[in-house]
PDB file of N, CA and C in Angstrom:
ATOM      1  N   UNK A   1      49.268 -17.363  56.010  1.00  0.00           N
ATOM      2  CA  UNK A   1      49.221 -16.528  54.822  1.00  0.00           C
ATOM      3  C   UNK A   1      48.961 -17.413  53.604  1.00  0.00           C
ATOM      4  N   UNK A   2      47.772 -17.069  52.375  1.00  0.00           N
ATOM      5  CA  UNK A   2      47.632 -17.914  51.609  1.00  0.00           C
ATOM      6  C   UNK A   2      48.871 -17.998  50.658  1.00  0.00           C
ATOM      7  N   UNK A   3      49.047 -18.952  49.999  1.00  0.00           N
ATOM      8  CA  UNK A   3      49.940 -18.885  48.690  1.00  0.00           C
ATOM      9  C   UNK A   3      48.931 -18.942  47.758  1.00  0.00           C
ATOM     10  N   UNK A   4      49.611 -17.942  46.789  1.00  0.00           N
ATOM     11  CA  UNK A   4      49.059 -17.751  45.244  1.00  0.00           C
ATOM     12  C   UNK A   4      49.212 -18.860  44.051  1.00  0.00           C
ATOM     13  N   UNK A   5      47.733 -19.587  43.575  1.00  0.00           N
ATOM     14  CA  UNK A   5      48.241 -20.182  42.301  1.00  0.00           C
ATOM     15  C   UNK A   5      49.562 -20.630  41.418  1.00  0.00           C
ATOM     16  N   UNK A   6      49.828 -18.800  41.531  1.00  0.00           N
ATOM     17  CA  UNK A   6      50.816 -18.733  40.636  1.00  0.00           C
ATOM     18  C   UNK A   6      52.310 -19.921  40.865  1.00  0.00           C
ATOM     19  N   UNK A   7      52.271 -19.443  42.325  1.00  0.00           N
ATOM     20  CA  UNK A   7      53.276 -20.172  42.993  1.00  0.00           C
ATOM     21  C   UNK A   7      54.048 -20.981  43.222  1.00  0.00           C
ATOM     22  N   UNK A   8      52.790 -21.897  43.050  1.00  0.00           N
ATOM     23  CA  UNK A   8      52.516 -23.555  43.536  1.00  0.00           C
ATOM     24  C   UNK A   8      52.704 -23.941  42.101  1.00  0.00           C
ATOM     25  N   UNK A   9      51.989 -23.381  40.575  1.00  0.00           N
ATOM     26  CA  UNK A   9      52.139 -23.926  39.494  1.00  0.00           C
ATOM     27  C   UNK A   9      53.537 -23.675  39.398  1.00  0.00           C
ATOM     28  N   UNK A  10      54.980 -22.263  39.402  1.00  0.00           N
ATOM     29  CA  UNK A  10      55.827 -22.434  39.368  1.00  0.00           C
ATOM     30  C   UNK A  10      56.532 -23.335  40.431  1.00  0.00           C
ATOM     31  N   UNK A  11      56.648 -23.278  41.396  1.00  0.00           N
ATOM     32  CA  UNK A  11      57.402 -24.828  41.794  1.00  0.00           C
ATOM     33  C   UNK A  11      57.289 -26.319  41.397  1.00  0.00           C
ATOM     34  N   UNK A  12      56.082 -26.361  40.853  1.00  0.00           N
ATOM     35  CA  UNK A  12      55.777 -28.002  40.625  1.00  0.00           C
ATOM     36  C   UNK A  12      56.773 -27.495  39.013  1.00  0.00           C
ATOM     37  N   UNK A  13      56.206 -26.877  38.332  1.00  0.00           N
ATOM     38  CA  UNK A  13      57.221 -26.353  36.840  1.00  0.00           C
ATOM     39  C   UNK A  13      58.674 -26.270  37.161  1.00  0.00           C
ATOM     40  N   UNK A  14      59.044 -26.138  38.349  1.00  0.00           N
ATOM     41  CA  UNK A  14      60.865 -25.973  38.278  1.00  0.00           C
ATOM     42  C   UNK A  14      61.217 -27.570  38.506  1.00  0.00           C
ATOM     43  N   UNK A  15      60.402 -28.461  38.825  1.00  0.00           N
ATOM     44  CA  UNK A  15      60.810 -29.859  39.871  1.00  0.00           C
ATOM     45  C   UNK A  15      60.297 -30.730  38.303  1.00  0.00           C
ATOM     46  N   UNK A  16      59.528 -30.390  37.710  1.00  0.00           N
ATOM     47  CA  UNK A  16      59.007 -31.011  36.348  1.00  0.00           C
ATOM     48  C   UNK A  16      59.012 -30.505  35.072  1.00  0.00           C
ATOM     49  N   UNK A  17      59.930 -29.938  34.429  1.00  0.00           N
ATOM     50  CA  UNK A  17      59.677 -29.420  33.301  1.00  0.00           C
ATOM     51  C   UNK A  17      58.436 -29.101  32.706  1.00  0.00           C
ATOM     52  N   UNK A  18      58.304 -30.264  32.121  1.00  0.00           N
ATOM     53  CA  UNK A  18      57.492 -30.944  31.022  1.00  0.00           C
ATOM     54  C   UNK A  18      56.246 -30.878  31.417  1.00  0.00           C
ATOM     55  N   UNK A  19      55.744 -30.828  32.973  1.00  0.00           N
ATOM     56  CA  UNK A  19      54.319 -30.881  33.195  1.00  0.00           C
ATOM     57  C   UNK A  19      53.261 -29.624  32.896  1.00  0.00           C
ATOM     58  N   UNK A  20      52.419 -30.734  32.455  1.00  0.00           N
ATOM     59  CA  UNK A  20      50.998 -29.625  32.273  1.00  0.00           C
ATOM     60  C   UNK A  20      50.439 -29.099  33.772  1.00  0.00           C
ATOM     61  N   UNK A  21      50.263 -28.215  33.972  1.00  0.00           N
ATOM     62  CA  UNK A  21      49.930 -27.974  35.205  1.00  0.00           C
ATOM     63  C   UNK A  21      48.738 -27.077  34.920  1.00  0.00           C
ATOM     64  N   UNK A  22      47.634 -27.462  36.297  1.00  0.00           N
ATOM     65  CA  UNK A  22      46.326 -26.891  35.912  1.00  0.00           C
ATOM     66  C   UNK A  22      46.063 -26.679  37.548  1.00  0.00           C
ATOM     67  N   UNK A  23      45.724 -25.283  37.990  1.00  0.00           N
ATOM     68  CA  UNK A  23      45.520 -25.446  39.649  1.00  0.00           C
ATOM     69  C   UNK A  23      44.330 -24.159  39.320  1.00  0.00           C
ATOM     70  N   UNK A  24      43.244 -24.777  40.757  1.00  0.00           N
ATOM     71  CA  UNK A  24      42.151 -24.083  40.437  1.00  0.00           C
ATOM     72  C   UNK A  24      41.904 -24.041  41.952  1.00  0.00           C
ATOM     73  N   UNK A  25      41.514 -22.468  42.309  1.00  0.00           N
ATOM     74  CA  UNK A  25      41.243 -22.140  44.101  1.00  0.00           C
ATOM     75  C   UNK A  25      39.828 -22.214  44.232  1.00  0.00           C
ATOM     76  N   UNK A  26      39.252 -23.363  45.159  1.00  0.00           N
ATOM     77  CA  UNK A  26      38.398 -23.913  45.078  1.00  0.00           C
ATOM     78  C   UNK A  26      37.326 -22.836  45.865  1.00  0.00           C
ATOM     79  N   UNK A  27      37.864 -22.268  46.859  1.00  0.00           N
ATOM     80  CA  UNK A  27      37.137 -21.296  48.009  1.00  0.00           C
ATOM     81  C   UNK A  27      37.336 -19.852  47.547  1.00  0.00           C
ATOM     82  N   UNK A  28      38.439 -19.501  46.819  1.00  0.00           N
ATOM     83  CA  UNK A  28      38.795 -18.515  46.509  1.00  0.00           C
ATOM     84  C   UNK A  28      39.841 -17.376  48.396  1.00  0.00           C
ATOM     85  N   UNK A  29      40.024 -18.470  48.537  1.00  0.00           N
ATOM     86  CA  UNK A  29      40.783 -17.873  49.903  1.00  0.00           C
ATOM     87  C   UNK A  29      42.026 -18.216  49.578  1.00  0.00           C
ATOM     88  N   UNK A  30      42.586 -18.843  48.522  1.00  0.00           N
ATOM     89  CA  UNK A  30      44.239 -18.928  48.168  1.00  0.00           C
ATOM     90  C   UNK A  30      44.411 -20.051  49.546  1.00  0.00           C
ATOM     91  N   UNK A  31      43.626 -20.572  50.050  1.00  0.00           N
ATOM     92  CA  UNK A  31      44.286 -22.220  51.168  1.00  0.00           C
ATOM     93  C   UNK A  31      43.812 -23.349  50.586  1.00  0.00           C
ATOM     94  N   UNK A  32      43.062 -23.293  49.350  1.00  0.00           N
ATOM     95  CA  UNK A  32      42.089 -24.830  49.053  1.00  0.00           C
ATOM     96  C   UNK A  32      42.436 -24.867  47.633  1.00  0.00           C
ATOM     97  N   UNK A  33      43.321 -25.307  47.226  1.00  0.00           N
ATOM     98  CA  UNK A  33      43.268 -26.091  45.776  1.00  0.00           C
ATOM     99  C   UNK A  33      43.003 -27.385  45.252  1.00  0.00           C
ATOM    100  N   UNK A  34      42.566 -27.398  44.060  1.00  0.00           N
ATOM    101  CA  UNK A  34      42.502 -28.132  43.279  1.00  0.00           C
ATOM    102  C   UNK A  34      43.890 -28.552  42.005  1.00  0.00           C
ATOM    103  N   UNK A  35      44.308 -29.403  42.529  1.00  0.00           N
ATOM    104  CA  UNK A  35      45.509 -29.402  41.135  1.00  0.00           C
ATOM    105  C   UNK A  35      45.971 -30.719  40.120  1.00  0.00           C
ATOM    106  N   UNK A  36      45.530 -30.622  38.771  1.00  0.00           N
ATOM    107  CA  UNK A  36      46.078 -31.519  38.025  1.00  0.00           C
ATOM    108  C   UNK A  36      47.293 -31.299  37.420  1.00  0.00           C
ATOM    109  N   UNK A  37      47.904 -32.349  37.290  1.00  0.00           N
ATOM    110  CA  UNK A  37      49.180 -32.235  36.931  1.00  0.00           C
ATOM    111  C   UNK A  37      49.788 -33.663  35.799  1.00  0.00           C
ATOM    112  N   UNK A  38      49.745 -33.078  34.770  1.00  0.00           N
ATOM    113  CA  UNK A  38      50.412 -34.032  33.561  1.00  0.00           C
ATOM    114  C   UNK A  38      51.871 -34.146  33.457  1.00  0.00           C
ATOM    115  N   UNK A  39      52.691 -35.288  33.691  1.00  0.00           N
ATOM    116  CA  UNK A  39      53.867 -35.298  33.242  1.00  0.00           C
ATOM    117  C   UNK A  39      54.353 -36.493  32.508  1.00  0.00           C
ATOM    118  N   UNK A  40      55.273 -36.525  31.779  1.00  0.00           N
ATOM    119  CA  UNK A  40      55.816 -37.632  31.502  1.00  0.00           C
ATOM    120  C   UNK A  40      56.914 -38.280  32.455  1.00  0.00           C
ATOM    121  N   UNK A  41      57.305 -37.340  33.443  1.00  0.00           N
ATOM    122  CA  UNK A  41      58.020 -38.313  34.668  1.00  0.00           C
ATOM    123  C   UNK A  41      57.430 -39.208  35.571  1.00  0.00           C
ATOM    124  N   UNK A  42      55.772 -38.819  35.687  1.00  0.00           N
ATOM    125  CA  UNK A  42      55.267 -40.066  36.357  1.00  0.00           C
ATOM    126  C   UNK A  42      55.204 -41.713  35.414  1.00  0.00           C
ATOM    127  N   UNK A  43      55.127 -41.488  34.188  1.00  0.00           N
ATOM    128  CA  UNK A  43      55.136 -42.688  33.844  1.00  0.00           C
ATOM    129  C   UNK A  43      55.439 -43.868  34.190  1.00  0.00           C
ATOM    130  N   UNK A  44      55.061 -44.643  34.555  1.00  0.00           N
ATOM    131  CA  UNK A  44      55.479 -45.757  35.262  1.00  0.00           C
ATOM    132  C   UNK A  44      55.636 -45.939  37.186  1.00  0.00           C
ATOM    133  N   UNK A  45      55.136 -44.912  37.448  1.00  0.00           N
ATOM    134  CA  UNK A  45      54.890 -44.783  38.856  1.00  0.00           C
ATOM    135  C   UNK A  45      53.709 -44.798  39.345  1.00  0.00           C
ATOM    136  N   UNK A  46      53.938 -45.327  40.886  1.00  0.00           N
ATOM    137  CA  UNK A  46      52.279 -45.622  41.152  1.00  0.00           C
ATOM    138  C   UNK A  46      51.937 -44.097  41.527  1.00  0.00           C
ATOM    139  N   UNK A  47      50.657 -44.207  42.056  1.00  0.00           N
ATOM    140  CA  UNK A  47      49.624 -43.059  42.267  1.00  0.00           C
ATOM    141  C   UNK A  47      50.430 -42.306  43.320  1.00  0.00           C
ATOM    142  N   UNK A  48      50.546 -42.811  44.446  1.00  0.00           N
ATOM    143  CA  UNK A  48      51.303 -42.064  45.832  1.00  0.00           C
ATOM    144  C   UNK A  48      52.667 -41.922  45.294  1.00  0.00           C
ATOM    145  N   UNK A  49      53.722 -42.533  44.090  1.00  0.00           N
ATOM    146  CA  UNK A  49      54.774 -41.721  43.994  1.00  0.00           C
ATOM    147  C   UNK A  49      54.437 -40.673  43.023  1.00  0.00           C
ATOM    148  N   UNK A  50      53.403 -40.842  42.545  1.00  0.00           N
ATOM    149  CA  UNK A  50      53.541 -39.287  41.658  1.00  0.00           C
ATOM    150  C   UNK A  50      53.121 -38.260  42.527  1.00  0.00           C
ATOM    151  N   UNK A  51      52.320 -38.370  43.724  1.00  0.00           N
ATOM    152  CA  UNK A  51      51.479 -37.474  44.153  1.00  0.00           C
ATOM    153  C   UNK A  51      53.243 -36.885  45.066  1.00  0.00           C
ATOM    154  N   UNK A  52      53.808 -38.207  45.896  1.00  0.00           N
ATOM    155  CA  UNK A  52      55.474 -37.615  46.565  1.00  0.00           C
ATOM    156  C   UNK A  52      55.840 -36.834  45.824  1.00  0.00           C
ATOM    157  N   UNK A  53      55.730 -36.975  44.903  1.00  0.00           N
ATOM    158  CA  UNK A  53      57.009 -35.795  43.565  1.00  0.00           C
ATOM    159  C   UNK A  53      56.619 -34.536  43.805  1.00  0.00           C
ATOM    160  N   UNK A  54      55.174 -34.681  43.590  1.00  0.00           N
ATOM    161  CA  UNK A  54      54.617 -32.522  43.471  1.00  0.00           C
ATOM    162  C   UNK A  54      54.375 -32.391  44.694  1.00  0.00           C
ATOM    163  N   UNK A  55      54.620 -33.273  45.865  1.00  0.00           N
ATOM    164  CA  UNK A  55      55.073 -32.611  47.254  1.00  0.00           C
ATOM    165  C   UNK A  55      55.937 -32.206  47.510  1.00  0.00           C
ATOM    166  N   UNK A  56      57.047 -33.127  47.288  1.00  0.00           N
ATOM    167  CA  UNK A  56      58.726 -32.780  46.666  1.00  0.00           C
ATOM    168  C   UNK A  56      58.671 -31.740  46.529  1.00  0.00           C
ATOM    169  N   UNK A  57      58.214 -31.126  45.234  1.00  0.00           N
ATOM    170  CA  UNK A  57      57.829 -30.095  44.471  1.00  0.00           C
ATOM    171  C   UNK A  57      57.563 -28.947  45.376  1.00  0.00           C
ATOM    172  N   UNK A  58      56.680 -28.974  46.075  1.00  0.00           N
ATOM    173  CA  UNK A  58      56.370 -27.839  46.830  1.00  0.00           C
ATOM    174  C   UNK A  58      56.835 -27.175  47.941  1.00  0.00           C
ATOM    175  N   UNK A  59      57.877 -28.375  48.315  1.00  0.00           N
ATOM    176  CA  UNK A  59      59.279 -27.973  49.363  1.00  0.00           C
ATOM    177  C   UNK A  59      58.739 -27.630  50.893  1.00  0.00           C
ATOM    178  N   UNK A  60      57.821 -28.638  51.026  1.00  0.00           N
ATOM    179  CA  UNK A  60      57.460 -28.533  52.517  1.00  0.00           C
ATOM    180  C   UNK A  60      56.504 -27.091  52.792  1.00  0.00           C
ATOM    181  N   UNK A  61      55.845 -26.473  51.840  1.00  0.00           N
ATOM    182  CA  UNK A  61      54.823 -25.654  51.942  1.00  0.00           C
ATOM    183  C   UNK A  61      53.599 -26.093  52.396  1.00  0.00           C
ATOM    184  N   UNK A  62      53.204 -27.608  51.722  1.00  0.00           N
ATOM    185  CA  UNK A  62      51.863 -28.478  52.060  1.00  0.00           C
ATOM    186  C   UNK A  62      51.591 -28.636  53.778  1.00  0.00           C
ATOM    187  N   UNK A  63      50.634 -28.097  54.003  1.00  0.00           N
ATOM    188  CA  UNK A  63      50.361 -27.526  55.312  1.00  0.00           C
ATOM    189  C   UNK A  63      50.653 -26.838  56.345  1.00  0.00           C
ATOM    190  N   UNK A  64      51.500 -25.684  55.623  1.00  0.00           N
ATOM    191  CA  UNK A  64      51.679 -24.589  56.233  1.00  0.00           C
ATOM    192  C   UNK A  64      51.375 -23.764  55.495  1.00  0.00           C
ATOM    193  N   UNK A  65      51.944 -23.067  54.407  1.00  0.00           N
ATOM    194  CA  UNK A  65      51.772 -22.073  53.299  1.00  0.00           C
ATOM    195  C   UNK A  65      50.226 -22.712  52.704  1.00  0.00           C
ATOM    196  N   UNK A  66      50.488 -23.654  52.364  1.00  0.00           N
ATOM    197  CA  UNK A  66      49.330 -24.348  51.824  1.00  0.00           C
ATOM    198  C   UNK A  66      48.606 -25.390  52.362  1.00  0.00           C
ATOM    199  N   UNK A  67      47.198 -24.858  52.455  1.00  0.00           N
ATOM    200  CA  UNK A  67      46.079 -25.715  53.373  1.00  0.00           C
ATOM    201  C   UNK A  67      45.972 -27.395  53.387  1.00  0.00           C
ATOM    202  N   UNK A  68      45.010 -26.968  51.953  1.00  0.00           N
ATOM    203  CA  UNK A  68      44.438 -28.210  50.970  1.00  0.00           C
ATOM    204  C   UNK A  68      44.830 -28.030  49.942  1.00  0.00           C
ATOM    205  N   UNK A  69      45.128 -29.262  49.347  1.00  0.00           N
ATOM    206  CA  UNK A  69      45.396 -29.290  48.031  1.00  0.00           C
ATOM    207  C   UNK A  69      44.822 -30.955  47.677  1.00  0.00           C
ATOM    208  N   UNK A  70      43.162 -30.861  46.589  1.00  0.00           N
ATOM    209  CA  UNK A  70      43.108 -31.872  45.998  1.00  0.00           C
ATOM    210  C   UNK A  70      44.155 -32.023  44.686  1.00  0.00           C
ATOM    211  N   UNK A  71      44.971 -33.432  44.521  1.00  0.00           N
ATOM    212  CA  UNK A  71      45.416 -33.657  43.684  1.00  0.00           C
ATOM    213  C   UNK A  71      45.716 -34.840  42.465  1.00  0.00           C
ATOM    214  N   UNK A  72      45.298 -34.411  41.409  1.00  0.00           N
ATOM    215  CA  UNK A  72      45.159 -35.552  40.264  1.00  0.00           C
ATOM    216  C   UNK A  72      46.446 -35.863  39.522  1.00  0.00           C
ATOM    217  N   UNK A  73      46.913 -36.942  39.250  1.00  0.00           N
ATOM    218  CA  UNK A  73      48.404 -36.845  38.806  1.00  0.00           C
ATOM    219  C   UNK A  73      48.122 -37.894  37.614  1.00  0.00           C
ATOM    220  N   UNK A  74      49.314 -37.994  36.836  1.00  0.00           N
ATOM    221  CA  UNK A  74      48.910 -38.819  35.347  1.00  0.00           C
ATOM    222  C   UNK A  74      49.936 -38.732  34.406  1.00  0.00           C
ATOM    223  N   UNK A  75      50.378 -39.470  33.647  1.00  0.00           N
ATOM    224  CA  UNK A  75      51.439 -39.237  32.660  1.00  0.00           C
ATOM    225  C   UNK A  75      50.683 -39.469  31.499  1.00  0.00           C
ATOM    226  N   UNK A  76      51.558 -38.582  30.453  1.00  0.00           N
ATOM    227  CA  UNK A  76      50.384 -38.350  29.171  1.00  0.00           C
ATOM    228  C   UNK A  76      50.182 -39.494  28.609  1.00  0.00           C
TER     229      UNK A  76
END
């Protein structure tokens, strides 16, 4: 079953306040996203721990609920 946008931007928002969150369905089938994500909690973390966090974030949905997910991570 796909998950909705909506979803995925509120969980990464409950695990990060502060983040800008930008998710875009690449196929339009709700399994393939695209997602950037601005926070000031990655600061100072490498690339693969920011990307752990908004997996964190998604509570074990990433490949089940959710297919693909390209993801860009970054502190402001």
């Amino acid at each position: 079953m796909p998950m909705p946008a909506a979803d995925i931007e509120r969980l990464i928002r409950e695990a990060l306040p502060d983040a800008e969150v930008k998710i875009d369905d690449l196929r339009g089938d709700g399994d393939h996203y695209a997602a950037t994500v601005v926070s000031e909690a990655f600061r100072g973390k490498t690339r693969v721990q920011q990307h752990q966090m908004v997996y964190a974030a998604l509570k074990g949905r990433m490949g089940g609920e959710l297919h693909a997910m390209a993801l860009q991570t970054r502190a402001p």
